[in-house]
C-alpha atoms as a PDB file:
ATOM      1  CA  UNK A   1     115.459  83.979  22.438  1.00  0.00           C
ATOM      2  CA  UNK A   2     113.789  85.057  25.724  1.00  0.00           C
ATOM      3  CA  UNK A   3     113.052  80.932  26.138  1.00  0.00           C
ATOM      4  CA  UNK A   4     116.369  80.808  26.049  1.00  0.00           C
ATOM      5  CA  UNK A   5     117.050  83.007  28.903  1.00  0.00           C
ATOM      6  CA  UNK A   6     114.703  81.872  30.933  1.00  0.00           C
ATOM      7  CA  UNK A   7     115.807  78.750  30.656  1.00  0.00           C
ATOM      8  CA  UNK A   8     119.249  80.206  31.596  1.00  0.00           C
ATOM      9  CA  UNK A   9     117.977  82.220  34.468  1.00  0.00           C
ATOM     10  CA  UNK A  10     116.168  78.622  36.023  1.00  0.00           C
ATOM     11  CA  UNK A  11     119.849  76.677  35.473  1.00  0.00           C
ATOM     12  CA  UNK A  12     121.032  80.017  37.045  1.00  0.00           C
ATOM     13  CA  UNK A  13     119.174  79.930  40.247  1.00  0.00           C
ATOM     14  CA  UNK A  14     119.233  76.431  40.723  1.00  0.00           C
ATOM     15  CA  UNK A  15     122.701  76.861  41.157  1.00  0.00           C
ATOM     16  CA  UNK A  16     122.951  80.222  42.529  1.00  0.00           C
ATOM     17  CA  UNK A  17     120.179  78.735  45.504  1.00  0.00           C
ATOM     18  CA  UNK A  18     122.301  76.112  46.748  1.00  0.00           C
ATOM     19  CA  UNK A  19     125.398  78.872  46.333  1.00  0.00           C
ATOM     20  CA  UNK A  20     123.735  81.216  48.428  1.00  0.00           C
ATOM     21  CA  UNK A  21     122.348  78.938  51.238  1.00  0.00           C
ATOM     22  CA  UNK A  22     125.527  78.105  51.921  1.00  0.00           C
ATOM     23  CA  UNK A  23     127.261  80.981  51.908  1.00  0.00           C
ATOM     24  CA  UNK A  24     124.665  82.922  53.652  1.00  0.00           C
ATOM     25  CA  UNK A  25     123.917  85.685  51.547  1.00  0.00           C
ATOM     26  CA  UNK A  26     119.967  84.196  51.357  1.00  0.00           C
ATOM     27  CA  UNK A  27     119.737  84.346  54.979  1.00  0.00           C
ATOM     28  CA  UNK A  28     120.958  87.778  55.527  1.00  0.00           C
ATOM     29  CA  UNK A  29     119.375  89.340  52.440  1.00  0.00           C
ATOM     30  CA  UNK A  30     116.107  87.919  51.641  1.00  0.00           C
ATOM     31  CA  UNK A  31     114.760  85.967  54.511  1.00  0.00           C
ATOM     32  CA  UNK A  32     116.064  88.952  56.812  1.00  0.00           C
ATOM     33  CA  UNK A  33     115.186  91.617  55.287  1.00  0.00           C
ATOM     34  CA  UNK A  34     111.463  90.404  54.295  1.00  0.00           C
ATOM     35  CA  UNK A  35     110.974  89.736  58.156  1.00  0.00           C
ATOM     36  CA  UNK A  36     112.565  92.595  59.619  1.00  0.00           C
ATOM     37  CA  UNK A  37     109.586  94.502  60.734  1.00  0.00           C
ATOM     38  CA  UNK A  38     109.017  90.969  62.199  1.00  0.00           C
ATOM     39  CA  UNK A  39     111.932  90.247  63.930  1.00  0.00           C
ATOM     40  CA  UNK A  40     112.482  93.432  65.347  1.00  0.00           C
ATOM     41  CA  UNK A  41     108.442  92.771  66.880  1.00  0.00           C
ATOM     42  CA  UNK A  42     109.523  89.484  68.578  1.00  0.00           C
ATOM     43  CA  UNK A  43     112.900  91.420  70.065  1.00  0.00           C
ATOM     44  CA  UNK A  44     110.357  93.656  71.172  1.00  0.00           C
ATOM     45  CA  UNK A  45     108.376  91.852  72.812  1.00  0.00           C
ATOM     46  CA  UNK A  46     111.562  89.272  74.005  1.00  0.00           C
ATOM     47  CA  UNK A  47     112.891  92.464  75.881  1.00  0.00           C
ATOM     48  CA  UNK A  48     109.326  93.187  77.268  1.00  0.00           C
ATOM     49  CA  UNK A  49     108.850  89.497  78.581  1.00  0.00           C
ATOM     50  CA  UNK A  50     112.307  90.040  80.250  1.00  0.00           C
ATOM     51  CA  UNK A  51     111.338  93.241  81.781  1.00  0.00           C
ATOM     52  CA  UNK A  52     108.357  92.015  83.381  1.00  0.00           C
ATOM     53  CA  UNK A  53     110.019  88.984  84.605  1.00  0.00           C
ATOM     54  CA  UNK A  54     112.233  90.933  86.994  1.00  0.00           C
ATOM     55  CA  UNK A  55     109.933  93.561  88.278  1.00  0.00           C
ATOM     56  CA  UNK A  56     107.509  90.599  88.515  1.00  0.00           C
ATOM     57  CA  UNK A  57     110.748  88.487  91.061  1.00  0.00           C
ATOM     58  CA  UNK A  58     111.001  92.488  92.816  1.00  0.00           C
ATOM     59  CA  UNK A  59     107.427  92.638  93.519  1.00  0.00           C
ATOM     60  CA  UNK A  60     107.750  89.213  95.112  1.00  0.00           C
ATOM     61  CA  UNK A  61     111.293  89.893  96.903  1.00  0.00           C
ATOM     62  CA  UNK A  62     109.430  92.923  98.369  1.00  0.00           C
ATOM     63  CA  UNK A  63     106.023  91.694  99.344  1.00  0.00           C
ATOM     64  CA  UNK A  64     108.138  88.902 101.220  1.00  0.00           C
ATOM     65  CA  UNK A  65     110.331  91.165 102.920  1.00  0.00           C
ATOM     66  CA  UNK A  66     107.371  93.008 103.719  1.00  0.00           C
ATOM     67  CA  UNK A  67     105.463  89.827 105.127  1.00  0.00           C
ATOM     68  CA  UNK A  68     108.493  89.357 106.984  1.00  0.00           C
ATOM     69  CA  UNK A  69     108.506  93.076 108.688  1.00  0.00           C
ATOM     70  CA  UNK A  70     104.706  92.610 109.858  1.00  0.00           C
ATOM     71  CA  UNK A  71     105.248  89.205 111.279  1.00  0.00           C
ATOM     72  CA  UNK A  72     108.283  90.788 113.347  1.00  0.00           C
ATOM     73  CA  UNK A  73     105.961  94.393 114.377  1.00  0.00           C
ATOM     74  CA  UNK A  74     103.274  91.546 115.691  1.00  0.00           C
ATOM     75  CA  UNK A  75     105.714  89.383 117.698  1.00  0.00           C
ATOM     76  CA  UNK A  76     107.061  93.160 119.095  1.00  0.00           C
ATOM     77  CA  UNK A  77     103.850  94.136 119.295  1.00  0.00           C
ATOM     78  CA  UNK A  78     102.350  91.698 121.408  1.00  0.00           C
ATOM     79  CA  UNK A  79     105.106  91.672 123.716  1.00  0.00           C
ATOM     80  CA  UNK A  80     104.479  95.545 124.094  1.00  0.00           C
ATOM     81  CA  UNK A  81     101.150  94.494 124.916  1.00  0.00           C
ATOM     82  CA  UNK A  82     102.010  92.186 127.708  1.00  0.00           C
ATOM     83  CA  UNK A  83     104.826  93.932 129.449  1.00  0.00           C
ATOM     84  CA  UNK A  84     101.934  96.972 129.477  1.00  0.00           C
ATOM     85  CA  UNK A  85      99.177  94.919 130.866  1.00  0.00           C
ATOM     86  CA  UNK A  86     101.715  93.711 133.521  1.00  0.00           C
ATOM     87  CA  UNK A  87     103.447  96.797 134.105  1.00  0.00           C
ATOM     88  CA  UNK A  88      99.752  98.413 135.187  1.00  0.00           C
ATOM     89  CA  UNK A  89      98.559  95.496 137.361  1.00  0.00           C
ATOM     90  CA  UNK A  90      97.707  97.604 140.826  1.00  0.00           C
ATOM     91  CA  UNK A  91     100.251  95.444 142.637  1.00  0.00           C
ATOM     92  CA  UNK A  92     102.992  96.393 140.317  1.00  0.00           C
ATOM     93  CA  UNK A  93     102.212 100.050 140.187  1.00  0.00           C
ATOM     94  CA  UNK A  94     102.675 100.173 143.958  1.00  0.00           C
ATOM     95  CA  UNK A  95     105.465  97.802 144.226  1.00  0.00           C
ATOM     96  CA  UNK A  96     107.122 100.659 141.143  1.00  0.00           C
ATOM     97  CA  UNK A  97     106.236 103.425 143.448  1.00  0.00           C
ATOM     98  CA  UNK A  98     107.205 102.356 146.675  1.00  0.00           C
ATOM     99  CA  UNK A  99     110.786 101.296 144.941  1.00  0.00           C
ATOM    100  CA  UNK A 100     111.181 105.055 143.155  1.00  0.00           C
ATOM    101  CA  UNK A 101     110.431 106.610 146.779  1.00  0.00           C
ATOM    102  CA  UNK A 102     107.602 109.010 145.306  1.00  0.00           C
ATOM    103  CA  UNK A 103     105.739 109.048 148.662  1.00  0.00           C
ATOM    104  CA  UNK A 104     102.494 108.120 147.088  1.00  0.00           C
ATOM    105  CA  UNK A 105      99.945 105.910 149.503  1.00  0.00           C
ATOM    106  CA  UNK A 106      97.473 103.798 148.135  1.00  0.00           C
ATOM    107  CA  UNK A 107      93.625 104.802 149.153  1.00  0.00           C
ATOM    108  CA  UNK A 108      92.033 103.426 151.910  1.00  0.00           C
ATOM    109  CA  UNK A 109      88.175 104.708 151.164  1.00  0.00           C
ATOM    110  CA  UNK A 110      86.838 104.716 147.871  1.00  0.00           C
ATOM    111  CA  UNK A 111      87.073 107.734 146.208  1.00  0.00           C
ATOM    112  CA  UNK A 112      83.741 110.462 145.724  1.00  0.00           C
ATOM    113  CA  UNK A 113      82.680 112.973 143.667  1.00  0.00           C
ATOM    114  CA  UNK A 114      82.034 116.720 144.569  1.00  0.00           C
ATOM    115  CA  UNK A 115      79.184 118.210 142.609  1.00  0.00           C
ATOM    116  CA  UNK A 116      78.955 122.021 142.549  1.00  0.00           C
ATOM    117  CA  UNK A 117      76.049 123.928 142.028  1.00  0.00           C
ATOM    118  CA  UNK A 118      76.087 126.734 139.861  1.00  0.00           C
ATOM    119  CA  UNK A 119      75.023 129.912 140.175  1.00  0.00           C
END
């Protein structure tokens, strides 16, 4: 009798295989289920893989803005520079006082040094 059955059981899920394939109920209840701890790994690690994408594109959207800034800071810098080295040529600082009326001459003997002795 339990030949029988078996026998049964194999006509049975024969049938019942193709049945459930195509409704479904295979996919959602034993491929699934024996792979959750699976699937829910690889969504994991999806969302992870995601993540690091975008703070990877920030990181670059920042380091160019950055490269951008310091390009801009040594264009303004070495205009600084230049105004300053022309602003303190001897001519100009004379030409700038005479024009602000400060009454400043320029020196006709070099200057010297007074050394005091102490006592």
């Amino acid at each position: 009798m339990s030949n029988a059955k078996e026998k049964n059981n194999k006509k049975v899920k024969t049938g019942s295989y193709l049945k459930e394939v195509l409704s479904g109920s295979m996919v959602t209840d034993k491929i699934v289920l024996k792979n959750l701890w699976y699937l829910l790994l690889l969504t994991l690690l999806g969302a992870l893989y995601i993540g690091n994408r975008f703070h990877a594109e920030k990181v670059t959207r920042e380091t160019a803005r950055l490269t951008r800034e310091i390009k801009d800071m040594r264009a303004e810098s070495l205009t600084t520079s230049t105004e300053l080295m022309y602003a303190s040529k001897q001519s100009e600082v004379f030409r700038m006082v005479r024009e602000k009326g400060l009454g400043l001459e320029e020196l006709k003997t070099p200057p010297y040094r007074l050394v005091v002795d102490k006592k």
